[in-house]
PDB file of N, CA and C in Angstrom:
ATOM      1  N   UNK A   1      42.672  31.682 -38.820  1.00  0.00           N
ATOM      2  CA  UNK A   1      41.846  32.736 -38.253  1.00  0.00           C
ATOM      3  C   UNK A   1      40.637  32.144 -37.531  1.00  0.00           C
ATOM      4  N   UNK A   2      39.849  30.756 -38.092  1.00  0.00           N
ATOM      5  CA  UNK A   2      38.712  30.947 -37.626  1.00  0.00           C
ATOM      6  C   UNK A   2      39.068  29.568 -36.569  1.00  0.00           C
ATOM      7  N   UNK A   3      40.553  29.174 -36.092  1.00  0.00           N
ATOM      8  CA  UNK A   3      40.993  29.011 -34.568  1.00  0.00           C
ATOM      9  C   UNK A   3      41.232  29.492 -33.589  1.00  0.00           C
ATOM     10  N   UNK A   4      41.198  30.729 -33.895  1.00  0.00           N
ATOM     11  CA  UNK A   4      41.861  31.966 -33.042  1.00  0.00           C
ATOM     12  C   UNK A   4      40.567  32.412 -32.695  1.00  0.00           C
ATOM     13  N   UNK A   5      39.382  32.649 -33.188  1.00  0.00           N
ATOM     14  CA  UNK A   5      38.113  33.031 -33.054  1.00  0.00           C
ATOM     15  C   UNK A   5      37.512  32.491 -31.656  1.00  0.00           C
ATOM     16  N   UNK A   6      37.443  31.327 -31.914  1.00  0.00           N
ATOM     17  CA  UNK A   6      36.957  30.431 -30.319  1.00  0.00           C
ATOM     18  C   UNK A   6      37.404  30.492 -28.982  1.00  0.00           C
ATOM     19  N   UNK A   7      38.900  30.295 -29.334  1.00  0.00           N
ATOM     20  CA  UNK A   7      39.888  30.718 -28.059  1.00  0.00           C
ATOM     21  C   UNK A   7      39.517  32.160 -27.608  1.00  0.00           C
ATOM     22  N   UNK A   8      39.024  33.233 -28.425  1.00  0.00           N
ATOM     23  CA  UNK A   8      39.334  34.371 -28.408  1.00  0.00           C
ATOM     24  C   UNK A   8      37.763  34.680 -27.444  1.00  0.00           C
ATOM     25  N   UNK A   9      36.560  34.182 -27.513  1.00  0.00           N
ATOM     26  CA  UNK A   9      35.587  34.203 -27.172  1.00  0.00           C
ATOM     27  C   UNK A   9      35.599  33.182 -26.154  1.00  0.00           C
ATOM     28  N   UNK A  10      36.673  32.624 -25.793  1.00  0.00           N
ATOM     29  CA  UNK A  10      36.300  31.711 -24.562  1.00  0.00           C
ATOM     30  C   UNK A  10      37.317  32.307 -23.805  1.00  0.00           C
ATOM     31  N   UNK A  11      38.454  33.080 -23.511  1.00  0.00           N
ATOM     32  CA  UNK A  11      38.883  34.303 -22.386  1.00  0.00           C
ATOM     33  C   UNK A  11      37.964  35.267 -22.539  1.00  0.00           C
ATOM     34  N   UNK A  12      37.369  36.053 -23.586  1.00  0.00           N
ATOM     35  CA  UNK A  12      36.444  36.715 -23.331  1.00  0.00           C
ATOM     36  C   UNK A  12      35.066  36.376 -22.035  1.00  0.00           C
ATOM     37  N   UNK A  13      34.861  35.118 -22.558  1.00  0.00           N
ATOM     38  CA  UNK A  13      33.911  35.138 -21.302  1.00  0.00           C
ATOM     39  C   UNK A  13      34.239  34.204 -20.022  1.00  0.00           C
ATOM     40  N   UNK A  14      35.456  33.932 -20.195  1.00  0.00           N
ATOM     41  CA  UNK A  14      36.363  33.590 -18.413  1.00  0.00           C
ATOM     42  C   UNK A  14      36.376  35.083 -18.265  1.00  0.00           C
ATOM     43  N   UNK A  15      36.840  35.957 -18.684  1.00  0.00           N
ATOM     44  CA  UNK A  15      36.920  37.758 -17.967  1.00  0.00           C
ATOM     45  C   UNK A  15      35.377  37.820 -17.654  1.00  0.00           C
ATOM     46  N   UNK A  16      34.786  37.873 -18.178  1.00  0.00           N
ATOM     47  CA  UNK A  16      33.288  38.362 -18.038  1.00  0.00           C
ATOM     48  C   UNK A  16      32.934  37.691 -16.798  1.00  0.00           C
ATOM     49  N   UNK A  17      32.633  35.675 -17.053  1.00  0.00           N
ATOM     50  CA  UNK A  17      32.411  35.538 -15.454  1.00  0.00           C
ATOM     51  C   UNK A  17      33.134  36.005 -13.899  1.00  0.00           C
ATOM     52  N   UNK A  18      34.444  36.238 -14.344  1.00  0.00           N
ATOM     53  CA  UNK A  18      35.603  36.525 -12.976  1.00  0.00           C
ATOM     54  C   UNK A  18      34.842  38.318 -12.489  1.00  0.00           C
ATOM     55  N   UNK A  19      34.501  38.846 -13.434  1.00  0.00           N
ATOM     56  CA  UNK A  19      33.970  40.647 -13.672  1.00  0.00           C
ATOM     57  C   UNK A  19      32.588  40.258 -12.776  1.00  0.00           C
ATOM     58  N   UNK A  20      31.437  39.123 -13.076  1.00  0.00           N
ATOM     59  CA  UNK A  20      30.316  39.227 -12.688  1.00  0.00           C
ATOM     60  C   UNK A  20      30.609  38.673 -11.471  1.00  0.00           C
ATOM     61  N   UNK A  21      31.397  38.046 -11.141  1.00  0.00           N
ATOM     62  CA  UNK A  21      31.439  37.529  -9.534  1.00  0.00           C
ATOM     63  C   UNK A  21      31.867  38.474  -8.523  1.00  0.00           C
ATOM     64  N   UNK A  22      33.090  39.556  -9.123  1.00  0.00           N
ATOM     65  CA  UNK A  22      32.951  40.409  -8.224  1.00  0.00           C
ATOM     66  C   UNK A  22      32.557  41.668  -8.198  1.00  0.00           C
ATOM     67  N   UNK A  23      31.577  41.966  -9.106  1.00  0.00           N
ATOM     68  CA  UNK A  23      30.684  42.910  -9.270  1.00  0.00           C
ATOM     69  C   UNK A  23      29.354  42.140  -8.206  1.00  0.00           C
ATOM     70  N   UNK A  24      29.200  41.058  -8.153  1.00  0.00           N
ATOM     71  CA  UNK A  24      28.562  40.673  -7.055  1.00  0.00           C
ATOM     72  C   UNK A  24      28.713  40.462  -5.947  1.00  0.00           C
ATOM     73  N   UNK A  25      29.725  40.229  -5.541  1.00  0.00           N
ATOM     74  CA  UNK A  25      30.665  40.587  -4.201  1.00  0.00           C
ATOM     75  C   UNK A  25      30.271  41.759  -3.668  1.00  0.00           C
ATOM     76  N   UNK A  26      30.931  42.725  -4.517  1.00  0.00           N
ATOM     77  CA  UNK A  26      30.934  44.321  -3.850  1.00  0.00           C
ATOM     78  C   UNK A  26      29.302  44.323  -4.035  1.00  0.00           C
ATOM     79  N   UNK A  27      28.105  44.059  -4.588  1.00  0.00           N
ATOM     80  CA  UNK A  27      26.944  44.570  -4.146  1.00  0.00           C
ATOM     81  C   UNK A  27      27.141  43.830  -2.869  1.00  0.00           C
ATOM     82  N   UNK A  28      27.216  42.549  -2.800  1.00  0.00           N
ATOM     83  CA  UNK A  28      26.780  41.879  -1.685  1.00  0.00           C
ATOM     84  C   UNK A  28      27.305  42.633  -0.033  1.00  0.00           C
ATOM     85  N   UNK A  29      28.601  43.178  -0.700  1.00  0.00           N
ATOM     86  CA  UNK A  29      29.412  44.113   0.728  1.00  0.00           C
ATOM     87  C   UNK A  29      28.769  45.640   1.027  1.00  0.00           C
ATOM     88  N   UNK A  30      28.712  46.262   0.068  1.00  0.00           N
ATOM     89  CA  UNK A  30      27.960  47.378   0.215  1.00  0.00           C
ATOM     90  C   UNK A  30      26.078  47.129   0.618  1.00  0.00           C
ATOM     91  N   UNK A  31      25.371  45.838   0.289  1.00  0.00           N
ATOM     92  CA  UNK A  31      24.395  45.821   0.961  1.00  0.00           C
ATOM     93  C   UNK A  31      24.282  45.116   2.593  1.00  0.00           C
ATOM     94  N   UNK A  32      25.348  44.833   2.501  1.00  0.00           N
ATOM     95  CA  UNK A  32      25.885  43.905   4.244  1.00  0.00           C
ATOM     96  C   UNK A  32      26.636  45.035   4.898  1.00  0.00           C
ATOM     97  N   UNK A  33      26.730  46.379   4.276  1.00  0.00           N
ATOM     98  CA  UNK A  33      27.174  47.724   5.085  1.00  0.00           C
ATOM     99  C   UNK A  33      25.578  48.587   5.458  1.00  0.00           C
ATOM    100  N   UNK A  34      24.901  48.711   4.937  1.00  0.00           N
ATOM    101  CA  UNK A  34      23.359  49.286   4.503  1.00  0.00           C
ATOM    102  C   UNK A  34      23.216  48.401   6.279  1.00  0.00           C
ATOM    103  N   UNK A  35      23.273  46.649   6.152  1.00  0.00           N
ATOM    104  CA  UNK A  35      22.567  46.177   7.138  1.00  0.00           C
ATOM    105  C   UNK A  35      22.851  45.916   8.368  1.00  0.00           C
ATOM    106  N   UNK A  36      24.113  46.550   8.482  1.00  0.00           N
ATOM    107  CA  UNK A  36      25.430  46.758   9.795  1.00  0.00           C
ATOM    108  C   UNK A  36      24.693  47.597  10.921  1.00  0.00           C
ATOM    109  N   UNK A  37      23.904  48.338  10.361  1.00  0.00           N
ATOM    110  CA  UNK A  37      23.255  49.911  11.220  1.00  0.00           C
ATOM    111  C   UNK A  37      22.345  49.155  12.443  1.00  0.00           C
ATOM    112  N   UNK A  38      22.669  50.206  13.391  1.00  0.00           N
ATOM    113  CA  UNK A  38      21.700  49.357  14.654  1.00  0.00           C
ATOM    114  C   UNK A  38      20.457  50.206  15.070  1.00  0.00           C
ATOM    115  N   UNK A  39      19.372  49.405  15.279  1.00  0.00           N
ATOM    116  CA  UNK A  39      18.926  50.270  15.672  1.00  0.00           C
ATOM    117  C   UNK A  39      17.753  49.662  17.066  1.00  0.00           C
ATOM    118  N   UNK A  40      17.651  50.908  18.087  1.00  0.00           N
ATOM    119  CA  UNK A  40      17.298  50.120  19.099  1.00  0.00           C
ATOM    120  C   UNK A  40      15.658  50.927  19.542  1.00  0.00           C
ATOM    121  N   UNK A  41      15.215  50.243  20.444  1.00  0.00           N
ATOM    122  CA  UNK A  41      14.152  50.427  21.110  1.00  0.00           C
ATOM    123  C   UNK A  41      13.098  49.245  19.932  1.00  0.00           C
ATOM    124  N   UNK A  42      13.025  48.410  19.462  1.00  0.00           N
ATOM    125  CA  UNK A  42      12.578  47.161  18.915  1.00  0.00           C
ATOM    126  C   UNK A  42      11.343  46.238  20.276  1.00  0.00           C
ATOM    127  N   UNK A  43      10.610  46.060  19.566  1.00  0.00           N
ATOM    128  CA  UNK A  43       9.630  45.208  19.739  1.00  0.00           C
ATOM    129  C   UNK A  43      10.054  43.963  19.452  1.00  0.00           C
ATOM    130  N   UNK A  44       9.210  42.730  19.861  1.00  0.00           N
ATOM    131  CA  UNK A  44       9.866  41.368  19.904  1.00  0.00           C
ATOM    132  C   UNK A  44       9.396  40.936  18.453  1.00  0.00           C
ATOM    133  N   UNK A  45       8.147  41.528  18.044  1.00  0.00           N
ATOM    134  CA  UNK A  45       7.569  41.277  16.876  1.00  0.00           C
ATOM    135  C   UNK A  45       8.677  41.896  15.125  1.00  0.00           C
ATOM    136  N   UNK A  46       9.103  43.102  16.131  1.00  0.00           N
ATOM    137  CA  UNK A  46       9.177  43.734  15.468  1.00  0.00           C
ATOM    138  C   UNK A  46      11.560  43.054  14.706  1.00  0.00           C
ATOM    139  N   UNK A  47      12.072  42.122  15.988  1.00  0.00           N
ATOM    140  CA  UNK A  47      12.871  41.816  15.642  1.00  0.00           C
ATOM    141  C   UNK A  47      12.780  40.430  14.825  1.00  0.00           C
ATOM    142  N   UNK A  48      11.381  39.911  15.196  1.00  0.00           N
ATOM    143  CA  UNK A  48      11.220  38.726  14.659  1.00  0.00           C
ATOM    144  C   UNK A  48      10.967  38.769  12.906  1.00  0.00           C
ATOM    145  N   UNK A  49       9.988  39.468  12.468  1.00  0.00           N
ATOM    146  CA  UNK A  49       9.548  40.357  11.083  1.00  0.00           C
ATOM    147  C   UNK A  49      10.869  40.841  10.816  1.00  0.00           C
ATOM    148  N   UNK A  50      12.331  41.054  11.292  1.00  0.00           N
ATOM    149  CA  UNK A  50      13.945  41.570  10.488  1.00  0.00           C
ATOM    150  C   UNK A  50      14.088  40.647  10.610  1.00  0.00           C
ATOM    151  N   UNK A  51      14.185  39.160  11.400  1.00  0.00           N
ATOM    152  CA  UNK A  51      15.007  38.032  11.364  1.00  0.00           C
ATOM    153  C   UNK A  51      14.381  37.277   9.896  1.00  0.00           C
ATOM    154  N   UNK A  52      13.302  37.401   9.476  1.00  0.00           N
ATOM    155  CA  UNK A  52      12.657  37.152   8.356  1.00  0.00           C
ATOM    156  C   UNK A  52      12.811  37.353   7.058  1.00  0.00           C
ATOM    157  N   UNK A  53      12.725  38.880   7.187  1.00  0.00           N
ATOM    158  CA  UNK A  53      13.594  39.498   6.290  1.00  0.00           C
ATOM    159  C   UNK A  53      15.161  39.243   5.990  1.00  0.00           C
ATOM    160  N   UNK A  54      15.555  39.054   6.997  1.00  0.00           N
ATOM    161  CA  UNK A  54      17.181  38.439   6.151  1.00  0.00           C
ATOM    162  C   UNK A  54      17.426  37.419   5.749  1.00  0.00           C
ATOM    163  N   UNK A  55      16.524  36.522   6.586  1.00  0.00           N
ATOM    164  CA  UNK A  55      16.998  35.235   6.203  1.00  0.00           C
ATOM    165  C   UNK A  55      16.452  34.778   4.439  1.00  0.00           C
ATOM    166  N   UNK A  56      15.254  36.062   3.924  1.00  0.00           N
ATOM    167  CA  UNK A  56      14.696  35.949   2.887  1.00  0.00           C
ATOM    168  C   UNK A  56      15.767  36.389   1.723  1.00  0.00           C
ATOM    169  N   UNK A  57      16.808  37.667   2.354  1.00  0.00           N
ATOM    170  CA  UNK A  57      17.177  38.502   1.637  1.00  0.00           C
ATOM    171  C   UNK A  57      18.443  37.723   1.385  1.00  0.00           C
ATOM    172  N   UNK A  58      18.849  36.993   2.191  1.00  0.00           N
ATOM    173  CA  UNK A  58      20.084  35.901   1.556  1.00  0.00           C
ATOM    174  C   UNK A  58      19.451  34.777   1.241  1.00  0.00           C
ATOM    175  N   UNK A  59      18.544  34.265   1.119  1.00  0.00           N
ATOM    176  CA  UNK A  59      18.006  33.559   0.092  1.00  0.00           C
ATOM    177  C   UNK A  59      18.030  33.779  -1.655  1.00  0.00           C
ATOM    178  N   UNK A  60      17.651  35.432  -1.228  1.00  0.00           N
ATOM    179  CA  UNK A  60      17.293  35.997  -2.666  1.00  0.00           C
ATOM    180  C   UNK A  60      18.705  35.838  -3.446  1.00  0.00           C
ATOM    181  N   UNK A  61      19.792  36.772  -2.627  1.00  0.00           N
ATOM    182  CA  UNK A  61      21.094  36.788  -3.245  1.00  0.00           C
ATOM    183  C   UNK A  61      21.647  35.661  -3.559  1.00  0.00           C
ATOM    184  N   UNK A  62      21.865  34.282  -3.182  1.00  0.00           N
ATOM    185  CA  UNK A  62      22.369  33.285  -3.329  1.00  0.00           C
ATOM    186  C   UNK A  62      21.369  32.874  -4.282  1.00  0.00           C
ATOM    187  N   UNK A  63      20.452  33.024  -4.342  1.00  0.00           N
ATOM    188  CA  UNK A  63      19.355  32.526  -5.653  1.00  0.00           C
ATOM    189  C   UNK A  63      20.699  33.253  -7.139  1.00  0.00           C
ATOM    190  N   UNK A  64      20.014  34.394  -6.874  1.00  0.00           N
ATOM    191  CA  UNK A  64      20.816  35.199  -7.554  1.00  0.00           C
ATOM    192  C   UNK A  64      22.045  35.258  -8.325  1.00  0.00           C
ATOM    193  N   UNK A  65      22.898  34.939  -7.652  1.00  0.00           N
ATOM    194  CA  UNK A  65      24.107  34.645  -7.421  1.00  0.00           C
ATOM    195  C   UNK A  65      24.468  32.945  -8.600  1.00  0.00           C
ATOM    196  N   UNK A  66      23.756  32.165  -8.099  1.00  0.00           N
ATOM    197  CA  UNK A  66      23.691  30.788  -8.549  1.00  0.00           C
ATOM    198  C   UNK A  66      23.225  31.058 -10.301  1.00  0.00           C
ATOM    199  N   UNK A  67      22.099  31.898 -10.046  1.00  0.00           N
ATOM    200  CA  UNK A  67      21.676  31.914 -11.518  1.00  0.00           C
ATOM    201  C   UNK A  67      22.739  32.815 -12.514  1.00  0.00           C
ATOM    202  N   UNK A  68      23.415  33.284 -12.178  1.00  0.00           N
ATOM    203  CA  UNK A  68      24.350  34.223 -13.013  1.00  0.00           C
ATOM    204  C   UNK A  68      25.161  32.871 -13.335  1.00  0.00           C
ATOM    205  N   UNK A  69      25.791  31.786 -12.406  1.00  0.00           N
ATOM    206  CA  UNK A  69      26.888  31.434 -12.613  1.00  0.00           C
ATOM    207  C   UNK A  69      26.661  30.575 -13.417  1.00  0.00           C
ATOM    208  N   UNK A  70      25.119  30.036 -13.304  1.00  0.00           N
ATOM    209  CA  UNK A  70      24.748  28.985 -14.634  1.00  0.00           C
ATOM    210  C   UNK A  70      24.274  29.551 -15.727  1.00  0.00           C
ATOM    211  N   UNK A  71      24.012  30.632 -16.161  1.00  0.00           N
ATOM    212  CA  UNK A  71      24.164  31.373 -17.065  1.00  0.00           C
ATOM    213  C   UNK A  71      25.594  31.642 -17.847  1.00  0.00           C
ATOM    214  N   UNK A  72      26.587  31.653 -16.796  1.00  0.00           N
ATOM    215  CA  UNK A  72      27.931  32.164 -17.809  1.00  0.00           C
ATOM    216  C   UNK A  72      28.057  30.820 -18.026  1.00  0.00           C
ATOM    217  N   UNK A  73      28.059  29.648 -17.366  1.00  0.00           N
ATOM    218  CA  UNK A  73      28.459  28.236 -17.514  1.00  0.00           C
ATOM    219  C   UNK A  73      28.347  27.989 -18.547  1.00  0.00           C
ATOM    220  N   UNK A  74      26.596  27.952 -18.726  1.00  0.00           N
ATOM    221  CA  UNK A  74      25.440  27.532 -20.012  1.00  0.00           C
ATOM    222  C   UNK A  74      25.883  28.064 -21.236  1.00  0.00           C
ATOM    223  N   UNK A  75      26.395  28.869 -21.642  1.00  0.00           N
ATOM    224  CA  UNK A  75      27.128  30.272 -22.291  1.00  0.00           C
ATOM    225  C   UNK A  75      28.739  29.746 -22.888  1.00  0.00           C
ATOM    226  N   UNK A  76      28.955  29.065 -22.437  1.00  0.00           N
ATOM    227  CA  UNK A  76      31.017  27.914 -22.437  1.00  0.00           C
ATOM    228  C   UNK A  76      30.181  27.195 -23.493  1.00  0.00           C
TER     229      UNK A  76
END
């Protein structure tokens, strides 16, 4: 019994990481649909201050992203 225990908690959390990766996926697609939208009559300032913003906002996610996966790692 208490071989079966370990094995049993280590597919448990191979499902869990495979679940958190694409539970992060689909945010990542549904917020890359949010940022699809166009919109016009823009200032030069005003495209420069969005080019900023994204390049921050995939920073954040890949931060993000990285820290989950060394978390489930850390967790094995």
């Amino acid at each position: 019994m208490d071989d079966e225990l370990p094995e049993s908690v280590k597919k448990c959390l191979d499902i869990l990481e495979e679940n958190v990766e694409i539970l992060a996926n689909l945010e990542l697609d549904l917020e890359d649909e949010k940022e699809d939208e166009l919109t016009s009559d823009l200032e030069l300032h005003q495209l420069y201050d969005m080019t900023e913003d994204v390049a921050e906002s995939a920073k954040l996610k890949r931060a993000e992203t990285n820290f989950a996966r060394r978390q489930t790692e850390d967790s094995l």
